[in-house]
Protein backbone atom coordinates (compact mmCIF):
# COMPACT_ATOMS: atom_id res chain seq x y z
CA UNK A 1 -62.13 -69.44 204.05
CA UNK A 2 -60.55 -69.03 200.26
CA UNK A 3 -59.50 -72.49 200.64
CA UNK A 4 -62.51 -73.77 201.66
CA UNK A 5 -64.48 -71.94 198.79
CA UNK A 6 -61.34 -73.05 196.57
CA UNK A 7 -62.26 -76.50 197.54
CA UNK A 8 -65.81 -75.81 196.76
CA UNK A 9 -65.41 -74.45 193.41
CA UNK A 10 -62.87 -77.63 192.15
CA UNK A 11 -65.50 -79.76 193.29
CA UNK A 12 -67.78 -78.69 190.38
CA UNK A 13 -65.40 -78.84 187.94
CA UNK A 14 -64.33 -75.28 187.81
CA UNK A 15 -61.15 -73.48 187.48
CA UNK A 16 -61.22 -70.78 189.46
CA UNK A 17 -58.83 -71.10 192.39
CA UNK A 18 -55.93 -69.45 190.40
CA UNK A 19 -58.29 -66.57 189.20
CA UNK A 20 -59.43 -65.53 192.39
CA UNK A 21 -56.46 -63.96 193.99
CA UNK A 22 -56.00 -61.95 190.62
CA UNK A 23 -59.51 -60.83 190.53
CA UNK A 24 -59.33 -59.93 194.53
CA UNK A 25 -56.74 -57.95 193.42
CA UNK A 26 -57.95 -56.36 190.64
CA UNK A 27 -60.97 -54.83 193.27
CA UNK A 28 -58.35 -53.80 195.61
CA UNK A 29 -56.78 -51.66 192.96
CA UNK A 30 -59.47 -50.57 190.70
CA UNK A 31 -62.91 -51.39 192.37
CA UNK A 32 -65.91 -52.76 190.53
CA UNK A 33 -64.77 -51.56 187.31
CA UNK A 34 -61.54 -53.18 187.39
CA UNK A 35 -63.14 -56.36 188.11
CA UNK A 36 -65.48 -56.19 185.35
CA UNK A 37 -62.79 -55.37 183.01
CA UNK A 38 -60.83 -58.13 184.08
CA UNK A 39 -63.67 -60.54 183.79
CA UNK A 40 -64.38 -59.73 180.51
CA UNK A 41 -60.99 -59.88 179.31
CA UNK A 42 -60.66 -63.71 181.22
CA UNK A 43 -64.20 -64.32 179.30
CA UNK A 44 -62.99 -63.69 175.58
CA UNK A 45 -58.68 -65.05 176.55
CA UNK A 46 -59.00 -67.27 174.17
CA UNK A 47 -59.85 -65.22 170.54
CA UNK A 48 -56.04 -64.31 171.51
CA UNK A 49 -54.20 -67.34 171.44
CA UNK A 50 -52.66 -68.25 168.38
CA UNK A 51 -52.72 -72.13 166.87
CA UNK A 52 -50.86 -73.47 164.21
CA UNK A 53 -50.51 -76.81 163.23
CA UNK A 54 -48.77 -78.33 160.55
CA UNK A 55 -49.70 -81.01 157.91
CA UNK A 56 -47.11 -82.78 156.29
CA UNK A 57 -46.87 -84.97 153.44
CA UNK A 58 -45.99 -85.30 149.76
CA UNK A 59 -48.69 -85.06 147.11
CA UNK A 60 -51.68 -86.69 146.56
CA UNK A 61 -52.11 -88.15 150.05
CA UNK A 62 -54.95 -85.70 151.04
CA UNK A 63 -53.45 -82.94 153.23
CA UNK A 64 -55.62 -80.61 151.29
CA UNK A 65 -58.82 -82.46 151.66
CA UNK A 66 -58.04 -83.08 155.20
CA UNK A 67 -57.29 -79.38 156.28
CA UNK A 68 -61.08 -78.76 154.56
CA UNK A 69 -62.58 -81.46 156.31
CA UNK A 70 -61.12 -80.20 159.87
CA UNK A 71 -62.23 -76.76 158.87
CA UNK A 72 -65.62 -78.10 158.31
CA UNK A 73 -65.39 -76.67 155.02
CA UNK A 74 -66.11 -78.49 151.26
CA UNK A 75 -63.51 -77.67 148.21
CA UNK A 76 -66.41 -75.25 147.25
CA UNK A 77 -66.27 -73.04 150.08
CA UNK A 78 -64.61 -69.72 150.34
CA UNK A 79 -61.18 -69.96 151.35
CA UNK A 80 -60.45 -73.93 151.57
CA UNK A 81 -57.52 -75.48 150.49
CA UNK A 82 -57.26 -76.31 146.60
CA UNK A 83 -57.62 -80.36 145.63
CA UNK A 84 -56.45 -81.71 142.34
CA UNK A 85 -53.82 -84.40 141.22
CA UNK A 86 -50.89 -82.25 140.55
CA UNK A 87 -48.55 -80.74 143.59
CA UNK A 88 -49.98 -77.82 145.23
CA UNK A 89 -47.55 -77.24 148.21
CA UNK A 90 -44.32 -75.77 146.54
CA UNK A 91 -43.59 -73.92 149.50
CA UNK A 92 -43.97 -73.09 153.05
CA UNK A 93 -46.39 -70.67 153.40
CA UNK A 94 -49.89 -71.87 152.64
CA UNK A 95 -51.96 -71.24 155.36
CA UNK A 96 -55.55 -72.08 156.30
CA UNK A 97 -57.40 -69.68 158.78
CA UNK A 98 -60.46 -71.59 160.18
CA UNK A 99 -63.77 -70.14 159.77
CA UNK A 100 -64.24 -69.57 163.10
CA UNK A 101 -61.35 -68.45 164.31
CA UNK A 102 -58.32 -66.84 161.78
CA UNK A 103 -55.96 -67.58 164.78
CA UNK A 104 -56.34 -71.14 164.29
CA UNK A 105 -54.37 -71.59 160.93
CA UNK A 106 -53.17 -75.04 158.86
CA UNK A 107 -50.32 -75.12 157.28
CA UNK A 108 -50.00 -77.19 154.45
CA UNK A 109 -46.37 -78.31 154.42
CA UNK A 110 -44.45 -80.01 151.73
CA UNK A 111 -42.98 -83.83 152.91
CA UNK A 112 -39.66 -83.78 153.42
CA UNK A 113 -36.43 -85.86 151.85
CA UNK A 114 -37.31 -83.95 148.38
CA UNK A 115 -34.71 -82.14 146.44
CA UNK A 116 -36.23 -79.08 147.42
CA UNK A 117 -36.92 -79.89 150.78
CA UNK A 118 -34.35 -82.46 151.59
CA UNK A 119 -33.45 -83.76 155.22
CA UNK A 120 -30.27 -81.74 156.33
CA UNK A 121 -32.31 -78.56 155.92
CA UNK A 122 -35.95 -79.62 156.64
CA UNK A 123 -36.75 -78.10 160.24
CA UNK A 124 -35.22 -74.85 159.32
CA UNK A 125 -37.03 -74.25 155.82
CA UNK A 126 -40.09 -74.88 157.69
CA UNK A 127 -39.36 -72.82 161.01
CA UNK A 128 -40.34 -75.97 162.92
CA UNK A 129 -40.92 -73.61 166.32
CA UNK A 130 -43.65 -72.01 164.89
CA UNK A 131 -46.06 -74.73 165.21
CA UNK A 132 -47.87 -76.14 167.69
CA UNK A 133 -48.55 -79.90 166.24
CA UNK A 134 -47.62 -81.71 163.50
CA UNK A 135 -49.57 -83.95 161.54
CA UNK A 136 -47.43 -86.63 159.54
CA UNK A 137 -50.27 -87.96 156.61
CA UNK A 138 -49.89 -90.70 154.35
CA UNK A 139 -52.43 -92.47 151.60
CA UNK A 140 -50.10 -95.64 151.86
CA UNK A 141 -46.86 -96.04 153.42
CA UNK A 142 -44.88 -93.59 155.77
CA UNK A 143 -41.91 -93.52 154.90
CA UNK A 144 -38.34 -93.48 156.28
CA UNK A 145 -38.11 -89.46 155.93
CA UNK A 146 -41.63 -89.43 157.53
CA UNK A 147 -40.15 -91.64 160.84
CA UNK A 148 -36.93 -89.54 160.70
CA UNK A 149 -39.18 -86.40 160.99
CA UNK A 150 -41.27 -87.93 163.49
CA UNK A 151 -37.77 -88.85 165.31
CA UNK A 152 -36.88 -85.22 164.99
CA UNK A 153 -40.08 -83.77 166.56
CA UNK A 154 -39.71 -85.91 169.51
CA UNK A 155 -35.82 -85.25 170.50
CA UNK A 156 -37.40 -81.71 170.78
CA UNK A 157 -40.34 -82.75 172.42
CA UNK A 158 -42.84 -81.81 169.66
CA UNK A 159 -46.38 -83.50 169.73
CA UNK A 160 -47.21 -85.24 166.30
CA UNK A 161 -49.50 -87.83 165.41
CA UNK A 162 -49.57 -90.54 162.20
CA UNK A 163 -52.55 -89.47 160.45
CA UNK A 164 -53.67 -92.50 157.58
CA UNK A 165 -55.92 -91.11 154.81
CA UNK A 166 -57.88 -92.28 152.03
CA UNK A 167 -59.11 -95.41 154.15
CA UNK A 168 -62.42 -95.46 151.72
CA UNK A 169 -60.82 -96.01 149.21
CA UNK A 170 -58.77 -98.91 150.22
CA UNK A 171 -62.32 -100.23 151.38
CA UNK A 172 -63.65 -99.96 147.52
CA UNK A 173 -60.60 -101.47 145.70
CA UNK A 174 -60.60 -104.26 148.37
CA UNK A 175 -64.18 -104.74 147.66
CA UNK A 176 -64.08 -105.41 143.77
CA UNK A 177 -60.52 -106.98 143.99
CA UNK A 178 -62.36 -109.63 146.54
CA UNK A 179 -66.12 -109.64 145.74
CA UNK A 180 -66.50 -113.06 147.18
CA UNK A 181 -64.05 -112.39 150.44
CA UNK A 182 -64.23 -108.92 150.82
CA UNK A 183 -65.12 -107.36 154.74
CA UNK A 184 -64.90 -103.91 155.59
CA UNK A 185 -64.17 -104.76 159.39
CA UNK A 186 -60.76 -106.63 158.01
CA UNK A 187 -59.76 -104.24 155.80
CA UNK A 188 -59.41 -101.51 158.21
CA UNK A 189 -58.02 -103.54 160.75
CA UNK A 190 -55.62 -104.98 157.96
CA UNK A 191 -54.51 -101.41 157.23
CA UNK A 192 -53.75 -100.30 160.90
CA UNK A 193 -51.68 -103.48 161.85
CA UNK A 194 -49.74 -102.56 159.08
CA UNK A 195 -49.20 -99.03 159.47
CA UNK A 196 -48.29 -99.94 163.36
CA UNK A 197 -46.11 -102.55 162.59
CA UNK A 198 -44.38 -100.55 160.12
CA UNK A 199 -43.72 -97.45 162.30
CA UNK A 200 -42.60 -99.72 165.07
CA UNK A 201 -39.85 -101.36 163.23
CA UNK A 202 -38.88 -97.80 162.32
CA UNK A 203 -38.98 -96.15 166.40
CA UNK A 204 -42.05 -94.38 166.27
CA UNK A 205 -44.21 -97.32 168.30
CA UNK A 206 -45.56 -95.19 170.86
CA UNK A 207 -47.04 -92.62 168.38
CA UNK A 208 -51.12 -92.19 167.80
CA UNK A 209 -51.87 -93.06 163.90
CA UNK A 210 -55.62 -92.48 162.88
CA UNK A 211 -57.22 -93.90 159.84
CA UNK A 212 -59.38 -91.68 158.43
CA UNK A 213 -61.26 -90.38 155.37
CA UNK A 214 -62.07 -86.96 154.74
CA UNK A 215 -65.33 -87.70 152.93
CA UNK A 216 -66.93 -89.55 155.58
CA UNK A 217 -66.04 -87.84 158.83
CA UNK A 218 -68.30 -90.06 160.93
CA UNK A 219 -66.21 -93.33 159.98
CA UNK A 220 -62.86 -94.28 160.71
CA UNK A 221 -60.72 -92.28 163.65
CA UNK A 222 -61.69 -88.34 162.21
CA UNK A 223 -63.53 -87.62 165.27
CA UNK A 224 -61.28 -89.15 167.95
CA UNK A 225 -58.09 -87.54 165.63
CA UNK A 226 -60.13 -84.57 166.49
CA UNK A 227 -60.54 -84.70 170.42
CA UNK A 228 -56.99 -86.67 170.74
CA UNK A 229 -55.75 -83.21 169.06
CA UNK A 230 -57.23 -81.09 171.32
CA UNK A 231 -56.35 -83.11 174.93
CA UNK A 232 -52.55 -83.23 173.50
CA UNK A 233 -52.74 -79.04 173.55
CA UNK A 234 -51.77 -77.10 176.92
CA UNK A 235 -54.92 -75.95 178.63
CA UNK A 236 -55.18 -72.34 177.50
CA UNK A 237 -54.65 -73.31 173.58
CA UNK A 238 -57.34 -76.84 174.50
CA UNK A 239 -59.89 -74.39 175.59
CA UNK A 240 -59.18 -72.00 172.13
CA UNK A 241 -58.96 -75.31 170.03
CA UNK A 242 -62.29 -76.51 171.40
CA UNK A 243 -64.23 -73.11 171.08
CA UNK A 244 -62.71 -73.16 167.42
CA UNK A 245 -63.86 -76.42 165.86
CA UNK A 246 -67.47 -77.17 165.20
CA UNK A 247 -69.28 -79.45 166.96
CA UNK A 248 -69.69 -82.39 164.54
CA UNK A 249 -70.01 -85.32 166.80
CA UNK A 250 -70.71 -86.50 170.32
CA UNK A 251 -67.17 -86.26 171.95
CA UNK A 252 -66.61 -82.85 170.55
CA UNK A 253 -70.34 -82.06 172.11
CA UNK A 254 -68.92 -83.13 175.40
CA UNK A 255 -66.53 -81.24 175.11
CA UNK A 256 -67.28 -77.72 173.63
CA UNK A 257 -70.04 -78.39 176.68
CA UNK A 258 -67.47 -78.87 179.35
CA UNK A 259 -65.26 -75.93 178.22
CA UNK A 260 -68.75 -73.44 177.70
CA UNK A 261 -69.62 -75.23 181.39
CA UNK A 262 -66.08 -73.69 182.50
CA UNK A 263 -67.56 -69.96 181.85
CA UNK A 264 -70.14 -69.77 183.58
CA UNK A 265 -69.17 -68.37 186.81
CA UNK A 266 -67.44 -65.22 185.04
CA UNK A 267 -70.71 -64.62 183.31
CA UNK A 268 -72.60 -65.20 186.45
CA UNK A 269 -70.09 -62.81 188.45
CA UNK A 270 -70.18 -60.49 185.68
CA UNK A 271 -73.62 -59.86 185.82
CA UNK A 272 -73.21 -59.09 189.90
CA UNK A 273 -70.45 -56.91 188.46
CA UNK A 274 -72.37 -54.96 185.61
CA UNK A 275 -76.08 -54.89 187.49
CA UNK A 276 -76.86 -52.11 189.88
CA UNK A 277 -76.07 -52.91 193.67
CA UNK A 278 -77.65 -54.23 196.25
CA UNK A 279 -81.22 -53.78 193.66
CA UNK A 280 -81.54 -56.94 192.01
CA UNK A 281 -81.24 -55.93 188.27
CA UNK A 282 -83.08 -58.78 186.15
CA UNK A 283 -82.49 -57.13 183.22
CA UNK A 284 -79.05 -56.92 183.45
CA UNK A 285 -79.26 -60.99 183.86
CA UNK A 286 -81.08 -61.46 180.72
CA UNK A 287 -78.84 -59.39 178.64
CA UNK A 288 -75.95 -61.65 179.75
CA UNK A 289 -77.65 -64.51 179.37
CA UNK A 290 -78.76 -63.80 176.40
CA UNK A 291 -75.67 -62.81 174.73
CA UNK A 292 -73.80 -66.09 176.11
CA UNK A 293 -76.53 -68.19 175.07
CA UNK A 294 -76.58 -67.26 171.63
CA UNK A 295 -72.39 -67.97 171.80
CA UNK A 296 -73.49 -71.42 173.12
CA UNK A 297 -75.84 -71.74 169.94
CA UNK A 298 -73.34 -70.99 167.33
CA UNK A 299 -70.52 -73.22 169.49
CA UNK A 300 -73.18 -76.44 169.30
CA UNK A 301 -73.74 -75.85 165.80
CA UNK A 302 -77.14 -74.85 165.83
CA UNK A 303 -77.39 -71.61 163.76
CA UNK A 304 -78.27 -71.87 160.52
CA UNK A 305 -74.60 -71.14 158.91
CA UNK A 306 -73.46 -74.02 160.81
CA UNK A 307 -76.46 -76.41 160.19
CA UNK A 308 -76.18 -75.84 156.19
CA UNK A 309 -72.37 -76.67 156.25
CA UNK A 310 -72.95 -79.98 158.43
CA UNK A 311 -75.46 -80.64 156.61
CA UNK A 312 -73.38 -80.37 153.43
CA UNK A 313 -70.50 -81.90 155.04
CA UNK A 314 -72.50 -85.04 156.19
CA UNK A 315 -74.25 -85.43 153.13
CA UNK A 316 -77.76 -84.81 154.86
CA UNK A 317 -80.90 -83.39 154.49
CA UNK A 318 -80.53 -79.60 156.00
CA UNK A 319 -84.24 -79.39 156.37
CA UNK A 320 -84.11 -82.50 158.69
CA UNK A 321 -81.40 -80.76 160.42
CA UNK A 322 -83.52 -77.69 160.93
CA UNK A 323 -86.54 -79.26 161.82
CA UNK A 324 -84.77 -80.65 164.80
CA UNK A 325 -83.56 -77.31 165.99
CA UNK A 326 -86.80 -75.46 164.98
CA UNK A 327 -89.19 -78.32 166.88
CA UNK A 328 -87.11 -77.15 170.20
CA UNK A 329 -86.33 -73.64 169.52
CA UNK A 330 -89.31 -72.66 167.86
CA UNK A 331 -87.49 -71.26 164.78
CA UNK A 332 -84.29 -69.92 166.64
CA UNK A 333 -86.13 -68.13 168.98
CA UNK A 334 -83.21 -68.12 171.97
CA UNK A 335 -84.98 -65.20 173.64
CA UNK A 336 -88.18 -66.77 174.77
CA UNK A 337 -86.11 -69.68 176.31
CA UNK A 338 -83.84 -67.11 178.47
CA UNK A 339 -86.95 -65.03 179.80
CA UNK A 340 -88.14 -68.61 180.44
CA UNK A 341 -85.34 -69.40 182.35
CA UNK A 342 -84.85 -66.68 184.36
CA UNK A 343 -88.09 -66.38 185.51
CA UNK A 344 -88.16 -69.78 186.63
CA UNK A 345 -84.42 -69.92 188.00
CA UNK A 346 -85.31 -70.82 191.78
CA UNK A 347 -84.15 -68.80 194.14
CA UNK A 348 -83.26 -70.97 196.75
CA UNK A 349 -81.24 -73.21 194.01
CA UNK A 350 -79.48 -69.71 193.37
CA UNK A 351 -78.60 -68.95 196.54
CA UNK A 352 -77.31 -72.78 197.15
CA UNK A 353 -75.01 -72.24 194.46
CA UNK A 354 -73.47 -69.41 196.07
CA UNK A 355 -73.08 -71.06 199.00
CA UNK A 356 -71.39 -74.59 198.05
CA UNK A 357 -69.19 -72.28 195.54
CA UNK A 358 -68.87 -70.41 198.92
CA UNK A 359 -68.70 -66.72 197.74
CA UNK A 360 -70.59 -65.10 200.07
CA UNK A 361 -67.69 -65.67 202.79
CA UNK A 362 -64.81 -64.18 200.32
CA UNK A 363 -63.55 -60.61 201.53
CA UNK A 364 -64.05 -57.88 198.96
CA UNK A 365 -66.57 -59.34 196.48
CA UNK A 366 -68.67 -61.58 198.54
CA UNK A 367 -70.96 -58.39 199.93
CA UNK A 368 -71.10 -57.90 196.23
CA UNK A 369 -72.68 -61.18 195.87
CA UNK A 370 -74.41 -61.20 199.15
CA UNK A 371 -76.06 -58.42 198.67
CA UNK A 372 -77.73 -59.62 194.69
CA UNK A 373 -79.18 -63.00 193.54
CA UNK A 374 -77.79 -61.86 190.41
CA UNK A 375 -75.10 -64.40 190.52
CA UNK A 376 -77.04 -67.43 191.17
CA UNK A 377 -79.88 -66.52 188.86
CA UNK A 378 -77.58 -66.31 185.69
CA UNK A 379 -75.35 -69.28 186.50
CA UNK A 380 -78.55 -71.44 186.96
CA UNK A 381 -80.19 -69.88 183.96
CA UNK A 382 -77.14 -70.62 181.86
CA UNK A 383 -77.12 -73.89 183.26
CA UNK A 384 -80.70 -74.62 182.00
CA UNK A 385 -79.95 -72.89 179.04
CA UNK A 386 -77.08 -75.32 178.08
CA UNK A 387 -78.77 -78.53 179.36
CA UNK A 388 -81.03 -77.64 176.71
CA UNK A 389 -78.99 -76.92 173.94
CA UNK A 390 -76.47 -79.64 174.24
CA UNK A 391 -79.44 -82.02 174.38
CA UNK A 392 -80.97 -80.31 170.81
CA UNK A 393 -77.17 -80.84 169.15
CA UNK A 394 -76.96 -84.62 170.08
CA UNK A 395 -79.84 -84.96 168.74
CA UNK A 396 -78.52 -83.15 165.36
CA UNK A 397 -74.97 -85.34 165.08
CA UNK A 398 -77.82 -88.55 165.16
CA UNK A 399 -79.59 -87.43 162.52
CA UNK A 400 -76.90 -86.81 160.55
CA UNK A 401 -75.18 -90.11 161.58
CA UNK A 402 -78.03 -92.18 160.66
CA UNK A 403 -78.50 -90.17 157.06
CA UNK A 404 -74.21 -90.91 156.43
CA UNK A 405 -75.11 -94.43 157.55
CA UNK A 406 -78.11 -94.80 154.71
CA UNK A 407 -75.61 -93.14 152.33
CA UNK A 408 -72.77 -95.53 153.43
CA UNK A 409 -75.10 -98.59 152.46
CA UNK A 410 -76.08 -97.18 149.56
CA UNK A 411 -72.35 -96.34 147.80
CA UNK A 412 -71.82 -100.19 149.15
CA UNK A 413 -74.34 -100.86 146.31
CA UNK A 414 -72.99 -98.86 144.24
CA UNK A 415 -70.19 -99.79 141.58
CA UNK A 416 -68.94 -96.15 140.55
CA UNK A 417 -65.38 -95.38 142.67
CA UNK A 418 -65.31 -93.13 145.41
């Protein structure tokens, strides 16, 4: 029967097979409230896992502009990395908490084959077992001490990626060195054929490179540097990557909405868990479907903190932004849309859950779940819930697509540098 309900649960995408002998135990031991406790603690695993990635280069190609831009943060912003002409990595240790997480840090490492940081002692002056991922960055050429790092990290089976910057600017100085010739399309593919053809003649042929610019996030590779970043992570640290960055295009959409998808039979099992039982305790759903609502709001980047810095970063009107969210919400108002939701959960669609997931038949906590529609009626109402706000955010990453397209065409116009 836990096979069958194993095979049940896979089916729809969730991982919950290896749980479930942990959690049966955890009733055995402790009852209800050692259940609950463990549920929670499964629910919030990963605020606890700490990321670090390092970004490597010498200076001037952008590391610090790039750590900013992958915070979602501007060089205004509390706590992003300082920009300016002149070397600002003289050491190891300057680190970059995200926003949204301080367990995610970015290290801003000095390249290597400098006096300072020459070759023989590189890997130990950085502590190279520290990190989790390496990101090799350039503005032109990598180098041979950036292949023989990049040779390094793989005999010890590091994951790094070739990360291009400054591609907009190559696009300008192409453009008024070639009025009459000049194609953006070219250009770019110019620059990767290159850059590949380079690192192959110097062993590093099967390694990603992404050309990006860290002023216009929704050109170039940015976004698929982004989700490339987070499938090359080991599940646990994927799912704390994902729940870290914002949501600031489609793919990482799909994929903070897979990974919030992934919780939603703890939060429907908590709330069997929490609520009185057998009584069927409808307030107890709303206040857990409330509070993981609200976590699916912030995660989509539709509160207002994260609208304003999009907005910012994007270079778009925030009112346009708002509008969209207000028009759906009705100015942020996530409560109406729960009460909503679980009044109109069906019944019969909760109960079908239970039974394809086949809970009802597991020993120990299936007469928990038997014996409430609490389970169903949160997991559908979360379900709802998300449909909704994952269709609201698309429609926020358009808008702000098509106002960094308008702005695109008109710096094409314009003859000031970038």
């Amino acid at each position: 029967m836990l096979a069958a309900a194993a095979a049940a649960i896979m089916d729809i995408g969730l991982d919950f097979v290896l749980f479930w002998e942990e959690l049966i135990e955890a009733f055995n031991s402790g009852g209800v409230e050692a259940g609950r406790a463990l549920l929670e603690r499964k629910r919030d695993e990963w605020k606890q896992i700490p990321l670090n990635v390092a970004v490597i280069g010498r200076p001037g190609v952008g590391k610090s502009s790039f750590i900013n831009a992958i915070r979602s943060l501007t060089a205004d912003d509390k706590g992003s990395a300082l920009i300016g002409v002149k070397e600002t990595t003289v050491d190891v240790d300057h680190i970059y908490p995200h926003p949204s997480n301080p367990l995610l840090k970015f290290w801003d490492l000095p390249g290597v084959g400098t006096r300072r940081f020459p070759r023989q002692t590189y890997l130990s002056d950085i502590q190279v077992d520290r990190f989790d991922f390496f990101l090799l960055i350039t503005a032109d050429r990598f180098t041979e001490d950036d292949t023989w790092l990049g040779g390094e990290f793989a005999e010890r089976n590091k994951k790094y990626f070739f990360v291009r910057t400054k591609v907009g600017a190559d696009i300008y100085n192409n453009k008024h060195a070639h009025p009459k010739t000049h194609n953006e399309d070219d250009v770019v593919r110019d620059i990767r054929e290159s850059t590949q053809e380079h690192l192959k003649k110097n062993g590093c042929e099967n390694v990603p490179v992404f050309l990006i610019d860290s002023y216009k996030l929704n050109k170039f590779d940015f976004n698929e540097l982004e989700r490339r970043l987070i499938e090359d992570f080991t599940k646990l640290k994927k799912a704390a990557l994902v729940l870290s960055l914002q949501a600031t295009s489609r793919k990482m959409i799909s994929l903070k909405v897979a990974e919030l998808r992934s919780r939603m039979w703890k939060l429907a099992l908590l709330s069997v868990l929490v609520g009185p039982i057998p009584v069927v305790n409808r307030f107890i759903n709303t206040v857990i479907a409330t509070k993981e609502s609200e976590f699916y709001f912030t995660q989509l980047g539709l509160d207002e903190t994260s609208l304003s810095r999009y907005a910012e970063l994007t270079k778009t009107n925030y009112q346009n932004l708002r509008t969209i969210v207000d028009s759906s919400f009705g100015g942020f108002e996530i409560q109406a849309i729960i009460d909503t939701c679980v009044r109109s959960a069906d019944p019969m669609a909760a109960v079908a859950v239970e039974e394809r997931l086949g809970l009802r038949a597991i020993p120990v906590i299936g007469r928990h779940i038997a014996a409430s529609e609490s389970f169903g009626r949160t997991y559908c109402t979360l379900k709802l819930v998300l449909e909704k706000m994952e269709r609201v955010a698309l429609e926020v990453v358009e808008c702000a697509a098509e106002s960094a397209a308008n702005v695109c065409c008109d710096e094409s116009d314009d003859d000031d540098a970038p």
